[in-house]
PDB file of N, CA and C in Angstrom:
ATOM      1  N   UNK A   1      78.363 136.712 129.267  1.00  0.00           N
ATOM      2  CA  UNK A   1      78.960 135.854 128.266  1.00  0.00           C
ATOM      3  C   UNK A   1      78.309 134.477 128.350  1.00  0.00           C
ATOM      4  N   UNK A   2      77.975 134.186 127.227  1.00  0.00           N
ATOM      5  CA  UNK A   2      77.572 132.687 127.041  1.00  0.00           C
ATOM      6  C   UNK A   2      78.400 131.687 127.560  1.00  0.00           C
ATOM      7  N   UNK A   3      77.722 130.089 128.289  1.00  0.00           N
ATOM      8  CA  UNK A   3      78.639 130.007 129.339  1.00  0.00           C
ATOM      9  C   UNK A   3      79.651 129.001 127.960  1.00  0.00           C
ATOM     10  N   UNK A   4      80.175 128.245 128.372  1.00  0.00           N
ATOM     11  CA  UNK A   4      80.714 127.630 127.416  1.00  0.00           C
ATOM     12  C   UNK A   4      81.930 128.335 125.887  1.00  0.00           C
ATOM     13  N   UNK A   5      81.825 129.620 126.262  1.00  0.00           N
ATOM     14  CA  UNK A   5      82.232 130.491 124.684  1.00  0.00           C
ATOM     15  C   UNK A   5      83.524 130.909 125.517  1.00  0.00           C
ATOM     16  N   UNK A   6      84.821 130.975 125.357  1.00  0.00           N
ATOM     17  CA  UNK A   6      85.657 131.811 126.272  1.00  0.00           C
ATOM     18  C   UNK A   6      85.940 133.344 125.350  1.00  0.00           C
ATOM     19  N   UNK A   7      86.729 134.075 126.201  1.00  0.00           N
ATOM     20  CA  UNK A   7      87.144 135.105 125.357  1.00  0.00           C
ATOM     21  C   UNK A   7      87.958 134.662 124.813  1.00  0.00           C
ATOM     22  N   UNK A   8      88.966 133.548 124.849  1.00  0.00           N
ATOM     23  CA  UNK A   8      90.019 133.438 123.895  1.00  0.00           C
ATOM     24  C   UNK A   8      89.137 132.470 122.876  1.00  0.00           C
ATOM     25  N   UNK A   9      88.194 132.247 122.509  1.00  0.00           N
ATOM     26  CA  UNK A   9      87.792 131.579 121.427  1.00  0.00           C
ATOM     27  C   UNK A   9      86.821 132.577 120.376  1.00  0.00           C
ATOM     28  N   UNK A  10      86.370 133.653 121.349  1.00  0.00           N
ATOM     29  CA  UNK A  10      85.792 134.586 120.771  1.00  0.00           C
ATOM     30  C   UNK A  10      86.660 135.754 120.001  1.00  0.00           C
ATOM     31  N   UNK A  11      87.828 135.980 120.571  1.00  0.00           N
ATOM     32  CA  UNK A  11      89.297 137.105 119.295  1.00  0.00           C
ATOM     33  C   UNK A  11      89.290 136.224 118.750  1.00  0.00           C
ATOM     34  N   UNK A  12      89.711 134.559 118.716  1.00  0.00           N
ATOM     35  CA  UNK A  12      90.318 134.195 117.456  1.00  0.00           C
ATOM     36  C   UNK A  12      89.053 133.813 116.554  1.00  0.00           C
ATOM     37  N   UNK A  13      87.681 133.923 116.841  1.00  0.00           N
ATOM     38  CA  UNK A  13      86.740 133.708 116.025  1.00  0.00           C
ATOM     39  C   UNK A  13      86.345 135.132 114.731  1.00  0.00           C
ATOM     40  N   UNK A  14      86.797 136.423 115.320  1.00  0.00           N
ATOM     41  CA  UNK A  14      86.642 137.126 114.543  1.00  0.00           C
ATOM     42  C   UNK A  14      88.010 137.453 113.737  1.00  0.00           C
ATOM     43  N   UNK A  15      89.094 136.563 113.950  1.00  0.00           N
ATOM     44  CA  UNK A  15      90.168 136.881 113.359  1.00  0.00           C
ATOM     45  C   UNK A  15      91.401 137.538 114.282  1.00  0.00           C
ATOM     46  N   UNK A  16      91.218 137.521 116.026  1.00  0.00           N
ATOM     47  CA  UNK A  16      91.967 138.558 116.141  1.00  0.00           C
ATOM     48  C   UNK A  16      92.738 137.703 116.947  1.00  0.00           C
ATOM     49  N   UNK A  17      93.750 138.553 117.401  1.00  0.00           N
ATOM     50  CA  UNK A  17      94.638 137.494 118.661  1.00  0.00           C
ATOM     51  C   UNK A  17      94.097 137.058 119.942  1.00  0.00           C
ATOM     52  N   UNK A  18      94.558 135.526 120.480  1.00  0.00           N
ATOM     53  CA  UNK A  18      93.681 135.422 121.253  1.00  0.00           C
ATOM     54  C   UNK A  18      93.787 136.407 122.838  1.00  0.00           C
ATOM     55  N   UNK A  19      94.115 137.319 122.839  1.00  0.00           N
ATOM     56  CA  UNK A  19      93.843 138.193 124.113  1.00  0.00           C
ATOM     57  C   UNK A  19      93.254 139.427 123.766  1.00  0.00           C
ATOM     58  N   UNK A  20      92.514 139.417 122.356  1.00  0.00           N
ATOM     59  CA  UNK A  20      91.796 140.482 122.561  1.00  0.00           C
ATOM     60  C   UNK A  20      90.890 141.100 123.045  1.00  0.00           C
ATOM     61  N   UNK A  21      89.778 139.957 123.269  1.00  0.00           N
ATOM     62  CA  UNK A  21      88.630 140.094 124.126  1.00  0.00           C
ATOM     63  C   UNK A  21      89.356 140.561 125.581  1.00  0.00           C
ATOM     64  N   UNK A  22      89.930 140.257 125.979  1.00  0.00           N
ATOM     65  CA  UNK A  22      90.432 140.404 127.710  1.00  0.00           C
ATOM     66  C   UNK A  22      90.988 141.530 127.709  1.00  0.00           C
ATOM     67  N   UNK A  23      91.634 141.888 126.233  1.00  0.00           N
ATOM     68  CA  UNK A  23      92.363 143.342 126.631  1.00  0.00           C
ATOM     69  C   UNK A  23      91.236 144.480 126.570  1.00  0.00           C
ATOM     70  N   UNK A  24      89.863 144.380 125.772  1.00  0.00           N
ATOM     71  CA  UNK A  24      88.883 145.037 125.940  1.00  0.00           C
ATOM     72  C   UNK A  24      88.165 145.139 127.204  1.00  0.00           C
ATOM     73  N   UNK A  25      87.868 144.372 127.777  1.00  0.00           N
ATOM     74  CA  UNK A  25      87.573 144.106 128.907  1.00  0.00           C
ATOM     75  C   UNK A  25      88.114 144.596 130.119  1.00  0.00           C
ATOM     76  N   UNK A  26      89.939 144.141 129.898  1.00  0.00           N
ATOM     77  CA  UNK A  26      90.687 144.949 131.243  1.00  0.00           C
ATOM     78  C   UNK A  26      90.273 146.130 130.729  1.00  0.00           C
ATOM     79  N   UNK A  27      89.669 146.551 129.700  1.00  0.00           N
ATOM     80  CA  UNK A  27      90.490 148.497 129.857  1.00  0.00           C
ATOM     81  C   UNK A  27      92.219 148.167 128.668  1.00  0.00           C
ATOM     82  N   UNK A  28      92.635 147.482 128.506  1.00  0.00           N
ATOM     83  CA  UNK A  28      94.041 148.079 127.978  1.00  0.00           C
ATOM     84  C   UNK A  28      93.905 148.198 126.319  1.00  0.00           C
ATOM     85  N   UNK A  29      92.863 147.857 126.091  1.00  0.00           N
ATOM     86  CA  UNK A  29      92.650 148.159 124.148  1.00  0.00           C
ATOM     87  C   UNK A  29      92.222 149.335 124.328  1.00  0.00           C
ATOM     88  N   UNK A  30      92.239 150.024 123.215  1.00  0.00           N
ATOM     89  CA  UNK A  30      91.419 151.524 123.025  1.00  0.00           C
ATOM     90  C   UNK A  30      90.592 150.857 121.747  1.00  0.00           C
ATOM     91  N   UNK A  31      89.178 151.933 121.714  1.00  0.00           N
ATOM     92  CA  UNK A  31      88.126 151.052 120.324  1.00  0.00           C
ATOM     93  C   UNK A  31      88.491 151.901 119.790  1.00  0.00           C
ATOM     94  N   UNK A  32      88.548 152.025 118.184  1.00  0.00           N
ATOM     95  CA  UNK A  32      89.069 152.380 117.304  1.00  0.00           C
ATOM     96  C   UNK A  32      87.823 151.977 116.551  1.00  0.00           C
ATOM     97  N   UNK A  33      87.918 152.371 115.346  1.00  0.00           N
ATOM     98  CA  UNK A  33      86.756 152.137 114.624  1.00  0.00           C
ATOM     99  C   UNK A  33      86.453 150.256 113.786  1.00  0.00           C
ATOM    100  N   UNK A  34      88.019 150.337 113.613  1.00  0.00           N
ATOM    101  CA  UNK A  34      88.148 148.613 113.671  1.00  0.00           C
ATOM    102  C   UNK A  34      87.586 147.787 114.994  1.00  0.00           C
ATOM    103  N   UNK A  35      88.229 147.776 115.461  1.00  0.00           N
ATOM    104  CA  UNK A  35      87.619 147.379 116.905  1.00  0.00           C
ATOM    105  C   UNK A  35      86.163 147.338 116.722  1.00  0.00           C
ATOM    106  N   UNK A  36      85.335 148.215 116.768  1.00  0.00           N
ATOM    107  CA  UNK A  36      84.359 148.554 116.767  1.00  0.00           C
ATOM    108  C   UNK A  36      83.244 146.971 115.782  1.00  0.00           C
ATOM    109  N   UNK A  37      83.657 147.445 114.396  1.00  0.00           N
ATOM    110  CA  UNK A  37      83.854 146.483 113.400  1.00  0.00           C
ATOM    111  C   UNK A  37      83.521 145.027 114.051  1.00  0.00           C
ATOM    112  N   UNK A  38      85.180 145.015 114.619  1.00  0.00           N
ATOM    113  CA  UNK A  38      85.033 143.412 114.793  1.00  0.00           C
ATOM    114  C   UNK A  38      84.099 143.008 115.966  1.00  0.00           C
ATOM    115  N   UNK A  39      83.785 143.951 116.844  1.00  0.00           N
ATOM    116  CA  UNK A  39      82.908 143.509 117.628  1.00  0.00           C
ATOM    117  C   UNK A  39      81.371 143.425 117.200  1.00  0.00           C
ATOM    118  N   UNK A  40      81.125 144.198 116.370  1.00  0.00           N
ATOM    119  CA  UNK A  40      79.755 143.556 115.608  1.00  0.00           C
ATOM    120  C   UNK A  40      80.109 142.519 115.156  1.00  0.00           C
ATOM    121  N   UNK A  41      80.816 141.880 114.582  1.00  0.00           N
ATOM    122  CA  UNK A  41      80.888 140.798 113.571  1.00  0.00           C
ATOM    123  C   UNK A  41      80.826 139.797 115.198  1.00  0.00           C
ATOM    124  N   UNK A  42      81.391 139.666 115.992  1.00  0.00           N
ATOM    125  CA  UNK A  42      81.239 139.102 116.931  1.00  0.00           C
ATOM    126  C   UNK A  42      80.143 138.901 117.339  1.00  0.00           C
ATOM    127  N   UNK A  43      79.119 139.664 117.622  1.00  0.00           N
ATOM    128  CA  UNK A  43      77.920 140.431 118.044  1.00  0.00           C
ATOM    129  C   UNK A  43      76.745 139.209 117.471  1.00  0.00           C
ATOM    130  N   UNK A  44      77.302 139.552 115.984  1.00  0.00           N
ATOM    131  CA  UNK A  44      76.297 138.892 115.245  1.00  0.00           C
ATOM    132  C   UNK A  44      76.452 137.303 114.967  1.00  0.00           C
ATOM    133  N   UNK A  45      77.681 136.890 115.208  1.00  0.00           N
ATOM    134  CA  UNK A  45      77.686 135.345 115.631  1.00  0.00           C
ATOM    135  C   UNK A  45      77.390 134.833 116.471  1.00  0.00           C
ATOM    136  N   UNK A  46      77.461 135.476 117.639  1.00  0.00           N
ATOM    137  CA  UNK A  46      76.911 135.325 118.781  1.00  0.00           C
ATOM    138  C   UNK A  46      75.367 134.933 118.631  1.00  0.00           C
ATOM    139  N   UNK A  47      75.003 135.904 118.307  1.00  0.00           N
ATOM    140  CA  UNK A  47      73.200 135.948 117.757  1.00  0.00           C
ATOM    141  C   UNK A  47      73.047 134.876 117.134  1.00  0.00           C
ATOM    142  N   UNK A  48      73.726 134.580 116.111  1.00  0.00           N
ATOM    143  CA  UNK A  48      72.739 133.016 114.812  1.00  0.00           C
ATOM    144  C   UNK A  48      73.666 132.269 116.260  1.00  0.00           C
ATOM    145  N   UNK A  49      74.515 132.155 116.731  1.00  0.00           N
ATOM    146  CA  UNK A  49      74.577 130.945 117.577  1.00  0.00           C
ATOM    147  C   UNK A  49      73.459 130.760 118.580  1.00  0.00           C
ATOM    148  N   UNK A  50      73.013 131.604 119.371  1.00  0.00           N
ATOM    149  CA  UNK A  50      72.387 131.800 120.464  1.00  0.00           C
ATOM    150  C   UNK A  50      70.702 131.336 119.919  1.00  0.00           C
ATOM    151  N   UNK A  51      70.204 131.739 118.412  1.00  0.00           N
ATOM    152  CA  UNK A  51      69.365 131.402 117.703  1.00  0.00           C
ATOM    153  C   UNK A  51      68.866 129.672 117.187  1.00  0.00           C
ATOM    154  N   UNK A  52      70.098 129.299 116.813  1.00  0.00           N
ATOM    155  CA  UNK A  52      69.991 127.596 116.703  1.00  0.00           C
ATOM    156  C   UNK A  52      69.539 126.688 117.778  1.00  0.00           C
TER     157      UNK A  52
END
């Protein structure tokens, strides 16, 4: 993880609550095809950020 980015700034950046990243992480989310979704969209902000 990029240092500076937390997981709670990264769920509420794609829209989600902020413990979603952590619940992926522990293990307690299941991916679903949404899930899935929002983690590209994550993915790819990450990228144009990491790009600038």
């Amino acid at each position: 993880m990029e240092k500076g980015v937390s997981a709670r700034d990264m769920s509420l950046s794609i829209g989600q609550n902020k413990s979603y990243i952590n619940k992926i992480v522990n293990g307690k989310a299941l991916l679903d095809a949404d899930s899935i979704s929002h983690l590209r969209g994550l993915i790819e902000k990450l990228s144009r950020l990491q790009g600038q």
